[in-house]
Protein backbone atom coordinates (compact mmCIF):
# COMPACT_ATOMS: atom_id res chain seq x y z
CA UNK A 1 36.23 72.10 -60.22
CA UNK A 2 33.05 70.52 -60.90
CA UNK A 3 33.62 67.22 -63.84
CA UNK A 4 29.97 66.57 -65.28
CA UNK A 5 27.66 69.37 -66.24
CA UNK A 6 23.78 68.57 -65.78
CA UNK A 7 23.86 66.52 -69.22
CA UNK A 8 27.13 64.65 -67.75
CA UNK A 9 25.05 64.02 -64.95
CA UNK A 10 21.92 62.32 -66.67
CA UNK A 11 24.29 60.29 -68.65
CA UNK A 12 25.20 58.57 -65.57
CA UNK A 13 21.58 58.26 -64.42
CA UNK A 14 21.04 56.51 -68.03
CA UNK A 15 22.70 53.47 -66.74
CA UNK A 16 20.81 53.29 -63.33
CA UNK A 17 17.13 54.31 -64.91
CA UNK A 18 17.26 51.35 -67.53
CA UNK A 19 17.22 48.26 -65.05
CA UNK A 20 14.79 49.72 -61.99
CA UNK A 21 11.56 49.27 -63.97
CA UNK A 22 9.46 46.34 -64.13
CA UNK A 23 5.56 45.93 -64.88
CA UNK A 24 3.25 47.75 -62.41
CA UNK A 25 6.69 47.51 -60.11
CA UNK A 26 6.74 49.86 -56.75
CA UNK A 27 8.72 53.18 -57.26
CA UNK A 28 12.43 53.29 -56.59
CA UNK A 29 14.31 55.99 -54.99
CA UNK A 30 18.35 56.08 -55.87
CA UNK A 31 20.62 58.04 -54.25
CA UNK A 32 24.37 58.13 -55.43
CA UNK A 33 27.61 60.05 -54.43
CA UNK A 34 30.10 61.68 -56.78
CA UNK A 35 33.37 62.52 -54.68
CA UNK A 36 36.96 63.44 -56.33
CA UNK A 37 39.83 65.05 -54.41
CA UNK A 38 38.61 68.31 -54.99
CA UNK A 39 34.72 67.66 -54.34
CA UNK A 40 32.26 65.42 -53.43
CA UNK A 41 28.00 66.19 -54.38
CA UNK A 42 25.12 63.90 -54.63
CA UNK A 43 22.20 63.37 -56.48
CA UNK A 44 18.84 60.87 -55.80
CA UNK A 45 16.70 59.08 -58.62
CA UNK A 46 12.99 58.58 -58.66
CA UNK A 47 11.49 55.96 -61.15
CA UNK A 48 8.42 54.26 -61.43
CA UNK A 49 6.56 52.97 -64.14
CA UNK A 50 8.49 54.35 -67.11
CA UNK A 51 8.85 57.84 -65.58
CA UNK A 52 11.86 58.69 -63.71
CA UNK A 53 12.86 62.49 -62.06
CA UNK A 54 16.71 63.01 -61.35
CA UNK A 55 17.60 65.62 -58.60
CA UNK A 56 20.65 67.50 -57.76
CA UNK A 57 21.99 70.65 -56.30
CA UNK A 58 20.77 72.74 -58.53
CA UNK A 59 18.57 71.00 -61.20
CA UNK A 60 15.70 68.62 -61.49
CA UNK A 61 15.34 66.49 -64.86
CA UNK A 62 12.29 64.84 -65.49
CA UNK A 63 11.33 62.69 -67.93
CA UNK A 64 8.55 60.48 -69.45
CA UNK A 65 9.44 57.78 -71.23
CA UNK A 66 5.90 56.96 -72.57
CA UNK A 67 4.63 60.14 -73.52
CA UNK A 68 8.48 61.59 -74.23
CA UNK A 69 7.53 64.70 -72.37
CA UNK A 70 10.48 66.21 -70.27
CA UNK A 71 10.80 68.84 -67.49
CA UNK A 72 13.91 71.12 -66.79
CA UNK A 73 13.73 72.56 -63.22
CA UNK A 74 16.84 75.17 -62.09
CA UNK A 75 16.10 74.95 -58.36
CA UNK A 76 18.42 77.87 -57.69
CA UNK A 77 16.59 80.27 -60.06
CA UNK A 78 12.88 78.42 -59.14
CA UNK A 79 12.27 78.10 -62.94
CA UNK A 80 11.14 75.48 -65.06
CA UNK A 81 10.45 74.28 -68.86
CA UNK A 82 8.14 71.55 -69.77
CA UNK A 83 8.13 70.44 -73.35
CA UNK A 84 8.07 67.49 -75.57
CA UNK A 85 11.92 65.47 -76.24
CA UNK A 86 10.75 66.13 -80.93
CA UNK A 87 10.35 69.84 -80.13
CA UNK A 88 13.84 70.19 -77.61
CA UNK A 89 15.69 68.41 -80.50
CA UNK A 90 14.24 71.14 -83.11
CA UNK A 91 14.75 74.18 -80.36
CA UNK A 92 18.20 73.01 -79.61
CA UNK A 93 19.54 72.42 -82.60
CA UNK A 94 18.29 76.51 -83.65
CA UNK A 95 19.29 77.60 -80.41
CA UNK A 96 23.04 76.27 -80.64
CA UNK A 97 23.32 76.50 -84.30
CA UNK A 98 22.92 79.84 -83.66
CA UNK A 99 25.13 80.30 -80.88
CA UNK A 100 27.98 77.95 -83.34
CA UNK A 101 27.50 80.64 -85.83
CA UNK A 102 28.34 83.94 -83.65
CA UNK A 103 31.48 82.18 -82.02
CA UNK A 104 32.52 80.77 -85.62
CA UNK A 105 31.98 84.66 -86.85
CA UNK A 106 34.15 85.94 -83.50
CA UNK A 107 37.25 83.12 -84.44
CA UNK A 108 37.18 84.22 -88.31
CA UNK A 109 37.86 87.67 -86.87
CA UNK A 110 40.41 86.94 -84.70
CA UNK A 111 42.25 84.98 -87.14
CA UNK A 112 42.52 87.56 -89.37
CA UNK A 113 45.29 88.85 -87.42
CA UNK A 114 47.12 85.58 -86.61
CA UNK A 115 50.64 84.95 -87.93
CA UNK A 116 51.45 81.95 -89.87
CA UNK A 117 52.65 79.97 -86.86
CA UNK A 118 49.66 81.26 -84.86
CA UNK A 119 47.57 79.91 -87.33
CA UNK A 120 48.96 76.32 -87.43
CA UNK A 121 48.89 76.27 -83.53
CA UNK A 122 45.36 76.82 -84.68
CA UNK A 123 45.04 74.05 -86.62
CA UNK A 124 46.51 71.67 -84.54
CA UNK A 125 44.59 72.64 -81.49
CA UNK A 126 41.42 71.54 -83.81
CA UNK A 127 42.08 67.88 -84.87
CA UNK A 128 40.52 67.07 -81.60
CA UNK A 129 37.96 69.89 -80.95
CA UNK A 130 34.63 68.77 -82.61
CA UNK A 131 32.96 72.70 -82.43
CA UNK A 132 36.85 74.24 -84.34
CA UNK A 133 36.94 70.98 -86.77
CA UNK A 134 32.82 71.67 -87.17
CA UNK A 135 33.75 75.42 -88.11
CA UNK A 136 36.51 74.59 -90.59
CA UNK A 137 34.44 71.21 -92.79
CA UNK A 138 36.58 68.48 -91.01
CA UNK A 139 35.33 65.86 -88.94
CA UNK A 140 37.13 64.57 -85.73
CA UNK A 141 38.09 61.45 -85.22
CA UNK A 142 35.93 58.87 -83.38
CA UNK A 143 37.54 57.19 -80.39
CA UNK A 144 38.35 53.58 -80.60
CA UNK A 145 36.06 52.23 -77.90
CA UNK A 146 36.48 48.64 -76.21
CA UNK A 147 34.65 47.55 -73.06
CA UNK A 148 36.05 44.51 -71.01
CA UNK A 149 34.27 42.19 -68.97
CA UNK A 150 36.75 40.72 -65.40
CA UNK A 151 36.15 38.02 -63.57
CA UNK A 152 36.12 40.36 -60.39
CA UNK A 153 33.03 40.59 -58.32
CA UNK A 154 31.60 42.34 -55.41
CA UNK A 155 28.82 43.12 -53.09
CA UNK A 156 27.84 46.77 -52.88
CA UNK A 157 24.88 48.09 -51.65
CA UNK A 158 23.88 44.04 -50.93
CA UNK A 159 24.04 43.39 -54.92
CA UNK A 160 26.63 41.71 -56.39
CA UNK A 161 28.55 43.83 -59.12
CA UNK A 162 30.55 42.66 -61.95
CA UNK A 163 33.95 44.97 -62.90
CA UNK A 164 33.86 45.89 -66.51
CA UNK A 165 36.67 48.57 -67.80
CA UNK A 166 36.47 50.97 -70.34
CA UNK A 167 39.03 52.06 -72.66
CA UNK A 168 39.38 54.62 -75.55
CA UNK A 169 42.21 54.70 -77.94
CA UNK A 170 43.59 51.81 -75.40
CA UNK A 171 43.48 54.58 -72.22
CA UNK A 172 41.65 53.00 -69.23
CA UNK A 173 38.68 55.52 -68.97
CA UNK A 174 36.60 54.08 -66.46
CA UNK A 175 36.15 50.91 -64.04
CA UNK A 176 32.37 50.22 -63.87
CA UNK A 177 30.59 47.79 -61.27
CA UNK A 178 27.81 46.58 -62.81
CA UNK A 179 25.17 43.88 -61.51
CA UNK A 180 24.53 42.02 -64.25
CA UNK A 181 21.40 40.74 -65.58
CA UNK A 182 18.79 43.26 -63.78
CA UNK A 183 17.13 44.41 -67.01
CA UNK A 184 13.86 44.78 -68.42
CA UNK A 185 13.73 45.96 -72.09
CA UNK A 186 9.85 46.18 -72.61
CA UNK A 187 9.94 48.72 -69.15
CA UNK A 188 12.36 51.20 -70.32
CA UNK A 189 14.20 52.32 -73.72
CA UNK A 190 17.36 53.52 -72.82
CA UNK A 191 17.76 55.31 -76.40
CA UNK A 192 15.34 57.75 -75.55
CA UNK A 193 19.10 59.47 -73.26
CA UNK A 194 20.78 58.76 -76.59
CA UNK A 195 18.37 60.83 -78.33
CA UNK A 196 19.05 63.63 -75.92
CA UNK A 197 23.01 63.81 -75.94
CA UNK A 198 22.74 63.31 -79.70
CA UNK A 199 20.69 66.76 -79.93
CA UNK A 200 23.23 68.56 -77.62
CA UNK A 201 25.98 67.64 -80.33
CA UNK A 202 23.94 69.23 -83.38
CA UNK A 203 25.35 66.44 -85.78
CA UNK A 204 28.87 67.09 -84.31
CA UNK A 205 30.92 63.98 -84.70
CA UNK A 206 31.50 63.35 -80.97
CA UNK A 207 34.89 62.50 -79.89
CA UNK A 208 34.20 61.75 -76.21
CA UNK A 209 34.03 57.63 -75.42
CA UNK A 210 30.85 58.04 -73.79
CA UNK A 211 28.89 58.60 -77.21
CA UNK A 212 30.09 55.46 -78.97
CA UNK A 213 27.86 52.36 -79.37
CA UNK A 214 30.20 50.43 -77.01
CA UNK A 215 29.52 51.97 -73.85
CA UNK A 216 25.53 52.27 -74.53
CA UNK A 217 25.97 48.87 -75.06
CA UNK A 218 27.13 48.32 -71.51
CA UNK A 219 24.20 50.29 -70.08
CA UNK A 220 22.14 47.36 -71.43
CA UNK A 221 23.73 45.04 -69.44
CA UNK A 222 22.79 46.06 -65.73
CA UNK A 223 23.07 48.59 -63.56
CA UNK A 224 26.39 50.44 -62.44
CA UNK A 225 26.45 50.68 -58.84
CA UNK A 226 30.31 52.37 -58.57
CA UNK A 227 31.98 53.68 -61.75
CA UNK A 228 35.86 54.91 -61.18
CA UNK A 229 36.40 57.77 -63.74
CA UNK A 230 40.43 57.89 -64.68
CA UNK A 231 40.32 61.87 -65.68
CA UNK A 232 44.01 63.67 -66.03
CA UNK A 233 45.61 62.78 -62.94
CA UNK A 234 42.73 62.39 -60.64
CA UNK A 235 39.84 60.29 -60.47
CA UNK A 236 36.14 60.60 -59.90
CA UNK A 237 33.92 58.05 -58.27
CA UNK A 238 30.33 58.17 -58.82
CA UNK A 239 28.39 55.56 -56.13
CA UNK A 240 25.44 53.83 -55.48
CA UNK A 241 24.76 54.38 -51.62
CA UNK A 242 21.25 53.98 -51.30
CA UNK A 243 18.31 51.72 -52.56
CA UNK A 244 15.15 52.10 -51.40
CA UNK A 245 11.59 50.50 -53.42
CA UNK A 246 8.34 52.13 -52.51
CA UNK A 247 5.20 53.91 -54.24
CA UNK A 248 5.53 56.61 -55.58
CA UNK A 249 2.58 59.43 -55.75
CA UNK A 250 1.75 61.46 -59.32
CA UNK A 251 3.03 64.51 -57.66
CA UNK A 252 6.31 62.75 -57.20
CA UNK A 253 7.14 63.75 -61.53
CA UNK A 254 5.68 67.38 -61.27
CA UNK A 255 7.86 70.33 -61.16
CA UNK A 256 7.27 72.12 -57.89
CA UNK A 257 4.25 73.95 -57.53
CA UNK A 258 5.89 77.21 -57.03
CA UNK A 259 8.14 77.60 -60.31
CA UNK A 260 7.80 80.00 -62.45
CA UNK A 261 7.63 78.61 -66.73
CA UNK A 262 10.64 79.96 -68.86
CA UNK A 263 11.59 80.09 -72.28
CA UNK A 264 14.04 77.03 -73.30
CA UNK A 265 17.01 79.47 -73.87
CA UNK A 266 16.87 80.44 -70.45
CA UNK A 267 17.73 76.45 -69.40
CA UNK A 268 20.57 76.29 -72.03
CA UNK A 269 22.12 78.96 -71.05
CA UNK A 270 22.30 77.70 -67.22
CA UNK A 271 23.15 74.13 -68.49
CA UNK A 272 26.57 74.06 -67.17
């Protein structure tokens, strides 16, 4: 059972894109391991000069962050859509607006035949479902977000990492290793991700602790090289493993020379 979709995914290479880029610095390559007890996958980072490319299994994410262009590349299909981060916001929000509106029409159906009880199940099942709360004129509840700094420290990958936790609504949420102090503001904006995963919500109120202002926050600090995700009763542990600075061609940021261009829809429907 896989945790993070592709957009879980490049929330997590946020943090590690914001601190590897310095003026007219070499390229980095980053690879980092994601293993649980039912899985364990990999993906590898590319960044130089503003740009960075994120690979996977399946995908390929580039993006731009002085020209905001960005690249989605489904390496299992061989198919690719290049466009600029103004115009995805503006084709998202149509694309899932629309897609809100058939599954709100297919729910006002089905409730049509619901019993009282049915219907306050309903109900209850929606305080904390943004897309059900979206549907009905409510607005969820935001998560009470606090991020605390330890005294513990560590070497990993020959850097020395700081443990911060995260907690929502007082539930330990996450354990992040962060080294500290590795950041260069003018050489990367790390709202430009924000941007993105606001988009995907379509003005949703978001009730997941990895939207709130606290936990961007930490991004700004450093770079997380081993985050312990507490999920249900397992955990997931995404990991540096790998650090390696060199230059980096053009051809490094280009989707691969043998895709075929697609519409946008086709990407958001093969998001997950």
């Amino acid at each position: 059972m896989k945790r993070r979709s592709l957009f879980g995914a490049l929330l997590f290479a946020a943090f590690l894109v914001f601190v590897f880029c310095q003026p007219l610095s070499a390229g980095w390559i980053i690879k980092s391991k994601t293993t649980s007890e039912y899985e364990s996958s990999w993906s590898k980072m590319y960044l130089q000069n503003n740009v960075f490319k994120m690979v996977d299994e399946d995908h390929i994410f580039i993006l731009n962050g002085n020209t905001r262009n960005l690249t989605f590349i489904n390496t299992k299909e061989n198919t690719f859509w290049k466009g600029n981060l103004d115009d995805f916001k503006n084709r998202i929000k149509e694309f899932f607006g629309k897609t809100m509106n058939d599954y709100s029409a297919q729910i006002e159906e089905a409730m049509k035949n619901l019993t009282p009880e049915q219907r306050e199940m309903m109900k209850q099942y929606g305080v904390n479902n943004p897309m059900l709360n979206k549907m009905q004129g409510t607005n969820a509840k935001k998560p009470e977000v606090e991020v605390i700094r330890t005294s513990d420290v560590m070497s990993i990958v020959k850097r020395s990492a700081r443990k911060y936790i995260v907690k929502s609504d007082g539930k330990k949420m996450e354990e992040v290793w962060l080294a500290e102090n590795m950041i260069s503001k003018k050489d990367w904006n790390p709202e430009i991700f924000r941007e993105l995963a606001e988009s995907m919500r379509m003005g949703i109120t978001s009730t997941e602790y990895e939207d709130a202002d606290e936990y961007w926050d930490l991004q700004k600090k450093g770079i997380p090289l081993k985050t312990i995700h507490f999920t249900n009763n397992y955990q997931v542990v995404d990991e540096v493993v790998e650090l390696i600075e060199k230059n980096l061609p053009p051809s490094t940021f280009l989707p691969p020379s043998d895709c075929t261009e697609v519409k946008l829809e086709n990407v958001l429907q093969n998001m997950e």
